[in-house]
C-alpha atoms as a PDB file:
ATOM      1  CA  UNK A   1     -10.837 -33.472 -16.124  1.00  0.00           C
ATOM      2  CA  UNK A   2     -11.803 -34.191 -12.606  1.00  0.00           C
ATOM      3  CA  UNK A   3      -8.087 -33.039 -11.207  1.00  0.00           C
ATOM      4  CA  UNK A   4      -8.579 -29.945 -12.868  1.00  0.00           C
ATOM      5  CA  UNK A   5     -12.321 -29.380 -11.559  1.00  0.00           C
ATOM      6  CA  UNK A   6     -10.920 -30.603  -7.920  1.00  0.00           C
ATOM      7  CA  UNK A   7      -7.890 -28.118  -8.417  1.00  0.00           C
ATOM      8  CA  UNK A   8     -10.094 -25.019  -9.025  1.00  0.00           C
ATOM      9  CA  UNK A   9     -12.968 -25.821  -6.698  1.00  0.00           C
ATOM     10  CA  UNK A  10     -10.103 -26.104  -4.199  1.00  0.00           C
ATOM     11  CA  UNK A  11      -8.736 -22.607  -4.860  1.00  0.00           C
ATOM     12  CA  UNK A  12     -11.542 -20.691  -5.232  1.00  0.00           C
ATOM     13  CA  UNK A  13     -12.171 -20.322  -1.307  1.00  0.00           C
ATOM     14  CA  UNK A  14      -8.567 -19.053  -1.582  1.00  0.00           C
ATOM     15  CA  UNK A  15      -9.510 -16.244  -3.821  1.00  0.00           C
ATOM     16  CA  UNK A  16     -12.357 -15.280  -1.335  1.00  0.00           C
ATOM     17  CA  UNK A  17      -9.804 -15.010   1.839  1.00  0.00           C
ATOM     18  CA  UNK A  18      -7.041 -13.484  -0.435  1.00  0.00           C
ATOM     19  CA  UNK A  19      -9.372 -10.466  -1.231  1.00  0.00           C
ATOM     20  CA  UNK A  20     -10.843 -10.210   2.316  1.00  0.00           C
ATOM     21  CA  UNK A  21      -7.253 -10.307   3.795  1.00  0.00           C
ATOM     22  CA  UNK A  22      -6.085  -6.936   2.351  1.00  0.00           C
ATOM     23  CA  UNK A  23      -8.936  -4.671   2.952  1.00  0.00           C
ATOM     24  CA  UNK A  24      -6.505  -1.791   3.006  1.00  0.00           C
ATOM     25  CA  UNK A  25      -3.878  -0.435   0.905  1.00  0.00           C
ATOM     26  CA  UNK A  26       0.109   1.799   1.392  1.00  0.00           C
ATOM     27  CA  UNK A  27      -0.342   3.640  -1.611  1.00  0.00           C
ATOM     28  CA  UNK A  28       3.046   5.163  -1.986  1.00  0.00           C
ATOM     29  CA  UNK A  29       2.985   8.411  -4.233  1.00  0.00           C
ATOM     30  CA  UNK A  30       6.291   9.040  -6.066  1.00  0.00           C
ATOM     31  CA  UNK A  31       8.312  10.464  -8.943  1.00  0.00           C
ATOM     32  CA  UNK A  32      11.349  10.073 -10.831  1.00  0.00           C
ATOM     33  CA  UNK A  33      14.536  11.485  -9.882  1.00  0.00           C
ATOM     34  CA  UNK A  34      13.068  11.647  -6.513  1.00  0.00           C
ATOM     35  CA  UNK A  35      16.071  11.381  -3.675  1.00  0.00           C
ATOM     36  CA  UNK A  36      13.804  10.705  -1.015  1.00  0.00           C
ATOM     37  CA  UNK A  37      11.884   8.033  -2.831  1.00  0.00           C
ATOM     38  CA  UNK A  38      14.929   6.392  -4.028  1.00  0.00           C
ATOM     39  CA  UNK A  39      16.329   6.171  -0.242  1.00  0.00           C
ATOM     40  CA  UNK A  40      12.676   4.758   0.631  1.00  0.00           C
ATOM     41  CA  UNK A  41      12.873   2.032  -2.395  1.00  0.00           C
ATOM     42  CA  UNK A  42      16.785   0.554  -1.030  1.00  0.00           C
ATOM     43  CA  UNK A  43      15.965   0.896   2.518  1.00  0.00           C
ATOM     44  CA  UNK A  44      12.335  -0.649   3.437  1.00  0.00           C
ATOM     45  CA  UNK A  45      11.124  -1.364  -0.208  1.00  0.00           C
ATOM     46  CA  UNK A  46      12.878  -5.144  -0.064  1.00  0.00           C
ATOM     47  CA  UNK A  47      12.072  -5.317   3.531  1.00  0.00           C
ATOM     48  CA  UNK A  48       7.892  -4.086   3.335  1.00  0.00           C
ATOM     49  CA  UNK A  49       6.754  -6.829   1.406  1.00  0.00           C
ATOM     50  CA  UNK A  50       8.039  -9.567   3.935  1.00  0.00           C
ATOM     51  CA  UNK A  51       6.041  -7.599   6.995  1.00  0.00           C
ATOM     52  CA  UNK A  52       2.839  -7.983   8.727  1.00  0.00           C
ATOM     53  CA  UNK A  53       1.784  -4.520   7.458  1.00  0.00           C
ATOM     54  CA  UNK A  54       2.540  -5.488   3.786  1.00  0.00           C
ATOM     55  CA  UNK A  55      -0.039  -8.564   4.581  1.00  0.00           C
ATOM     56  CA  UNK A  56      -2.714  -6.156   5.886  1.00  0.00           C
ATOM     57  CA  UNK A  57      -1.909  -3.234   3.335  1.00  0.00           C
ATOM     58  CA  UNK A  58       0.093  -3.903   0.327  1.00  0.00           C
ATOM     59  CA  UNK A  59       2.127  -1.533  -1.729  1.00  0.00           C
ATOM     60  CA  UNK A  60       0.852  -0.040  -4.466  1.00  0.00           C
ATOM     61  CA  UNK A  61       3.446   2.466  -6.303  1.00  0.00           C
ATOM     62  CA  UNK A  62       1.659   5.425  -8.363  1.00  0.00           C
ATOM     63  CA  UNK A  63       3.778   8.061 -10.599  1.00  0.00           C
ATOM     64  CA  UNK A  64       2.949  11.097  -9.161  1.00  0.00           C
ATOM     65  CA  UNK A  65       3.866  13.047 -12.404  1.00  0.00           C
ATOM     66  CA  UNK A  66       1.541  10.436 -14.669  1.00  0.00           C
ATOM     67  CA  UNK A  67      -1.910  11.981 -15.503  1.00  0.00           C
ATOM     68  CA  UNK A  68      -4.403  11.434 -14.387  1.00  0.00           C
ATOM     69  CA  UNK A  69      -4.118   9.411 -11.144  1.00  0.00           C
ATOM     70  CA  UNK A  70      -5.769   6.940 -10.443  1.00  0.00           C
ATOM     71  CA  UNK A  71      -9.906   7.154  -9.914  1.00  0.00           C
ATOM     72  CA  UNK A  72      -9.959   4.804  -7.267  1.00  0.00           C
ATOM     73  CA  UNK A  73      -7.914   6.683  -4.353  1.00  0.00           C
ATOM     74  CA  UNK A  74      -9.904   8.928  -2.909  1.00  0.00           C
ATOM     75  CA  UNK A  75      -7.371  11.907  -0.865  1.00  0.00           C
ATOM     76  CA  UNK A  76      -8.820  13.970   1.676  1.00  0.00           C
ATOM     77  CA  UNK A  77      -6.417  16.744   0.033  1.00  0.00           C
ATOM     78  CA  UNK A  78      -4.301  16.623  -2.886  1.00  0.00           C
ATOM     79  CA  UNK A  79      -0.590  14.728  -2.744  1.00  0.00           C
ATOM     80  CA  UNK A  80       1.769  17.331  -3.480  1.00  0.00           C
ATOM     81  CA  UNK A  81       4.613  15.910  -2.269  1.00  0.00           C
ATOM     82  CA  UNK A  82       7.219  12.829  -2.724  1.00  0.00           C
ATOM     83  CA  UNK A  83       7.102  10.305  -1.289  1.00  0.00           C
ATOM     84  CA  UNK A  84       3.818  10.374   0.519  1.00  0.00           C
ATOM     85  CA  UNK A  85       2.030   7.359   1.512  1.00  0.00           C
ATOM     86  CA  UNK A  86      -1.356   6.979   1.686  1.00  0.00           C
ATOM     87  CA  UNK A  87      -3.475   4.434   3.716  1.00  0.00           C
ATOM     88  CA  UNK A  88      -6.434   3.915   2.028  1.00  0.00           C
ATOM     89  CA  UNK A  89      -9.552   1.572   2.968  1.00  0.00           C
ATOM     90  CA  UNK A  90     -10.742  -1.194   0.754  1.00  0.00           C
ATOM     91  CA  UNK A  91     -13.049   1.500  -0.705  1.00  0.00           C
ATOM     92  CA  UNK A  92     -10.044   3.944  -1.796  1.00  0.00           C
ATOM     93  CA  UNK A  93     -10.636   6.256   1.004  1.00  0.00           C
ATOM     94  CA  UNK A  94      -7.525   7.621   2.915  1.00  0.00           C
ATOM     95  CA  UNK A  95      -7.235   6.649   5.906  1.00  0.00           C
ATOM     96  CA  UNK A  96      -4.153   8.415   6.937  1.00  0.00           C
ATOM     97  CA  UNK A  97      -0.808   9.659   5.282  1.00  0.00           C
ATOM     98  CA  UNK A  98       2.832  10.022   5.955  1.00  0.00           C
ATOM     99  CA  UNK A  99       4.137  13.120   3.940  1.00  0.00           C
ATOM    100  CA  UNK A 100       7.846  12.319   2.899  1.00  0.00           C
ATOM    101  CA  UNK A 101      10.437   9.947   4.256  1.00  0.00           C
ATOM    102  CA  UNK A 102      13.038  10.674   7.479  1.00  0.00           C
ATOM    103  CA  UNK A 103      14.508   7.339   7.222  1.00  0.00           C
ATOM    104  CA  UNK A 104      13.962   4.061   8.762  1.00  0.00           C
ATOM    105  CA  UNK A 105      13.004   4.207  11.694  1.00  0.00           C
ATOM    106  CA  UNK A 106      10.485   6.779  11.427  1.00  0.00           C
ATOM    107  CA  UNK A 107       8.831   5.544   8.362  1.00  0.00           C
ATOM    108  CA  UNK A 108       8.033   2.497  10.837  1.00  0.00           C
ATOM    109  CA  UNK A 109       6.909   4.195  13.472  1.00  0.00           C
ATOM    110  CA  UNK A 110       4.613   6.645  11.723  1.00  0.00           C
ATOM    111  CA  UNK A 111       3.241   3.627   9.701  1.00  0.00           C
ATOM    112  CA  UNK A 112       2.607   1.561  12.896  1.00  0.00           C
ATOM    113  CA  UNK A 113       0.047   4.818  14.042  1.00  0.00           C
ATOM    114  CA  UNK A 114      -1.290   4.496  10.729  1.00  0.00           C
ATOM    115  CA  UNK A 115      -1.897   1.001  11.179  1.00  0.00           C
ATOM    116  CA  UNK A 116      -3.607   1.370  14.208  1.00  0.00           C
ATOM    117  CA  UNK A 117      -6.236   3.312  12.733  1.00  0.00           C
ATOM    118  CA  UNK A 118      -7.325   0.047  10.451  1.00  0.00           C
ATOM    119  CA  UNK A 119      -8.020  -1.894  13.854  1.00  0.00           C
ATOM    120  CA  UNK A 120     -10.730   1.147  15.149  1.00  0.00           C
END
């Protein structure tokens, strides 16, 4: 009994620092059959969650075609197109987007601006 009660009193200041550590969120809208979402998922989607972005905003995949979407993203206009990925705050407000996917290297490099924008 007393390993147990050590065990969880040990993790729960984990759970408190696990929470605070992603205060945002890469909300990636997509859909089936999508080409451009496909090339995303087999190019960055095994590399993103290994990344210092993933630890600061984790991926969170949403259907674009499944109603309704979720009520806790809050878009400054509607997602219309796939893939678009959303920064949102810890509060479900967007932060920023990237509308669709031109490979690699841009994908980083408009994500790093996005990024930048958590750190203001």
């Amino acid at each position: 009994m007393k390993r147990i009660l050590f065990y969880l009193l040990s993790i729960i200041p984990l759970l408190g620092s696990a929470s605070a550590a992603h205060a945002a969120e890469l909300v990636m809208f997509e859909a089936p059959r999508c080409a451009w979402c496909e090339a995303w998922t087999k190019e960055i989607g095994p590399i993103y969650p290994k990344t210092e972005e993933a630890a600061r905003a984790p991926l969170r995949r949403v259907d674009l075609t499944q109603k309704p979407l979720p009520a806790d993203i809050k878009t400054k206009e509607p997602v219309r197109m796939t893939p678009t990925f959303v920064l949102v705050d810890d509060g479900g407000e967007e932060i920023g987007r990237i509308t669709g996917y031109a490979g690699d290297e841009m994908f980083w490099w408009q994500l790093d601006n996005l990024m930048e924008a958590l750190e203001d």
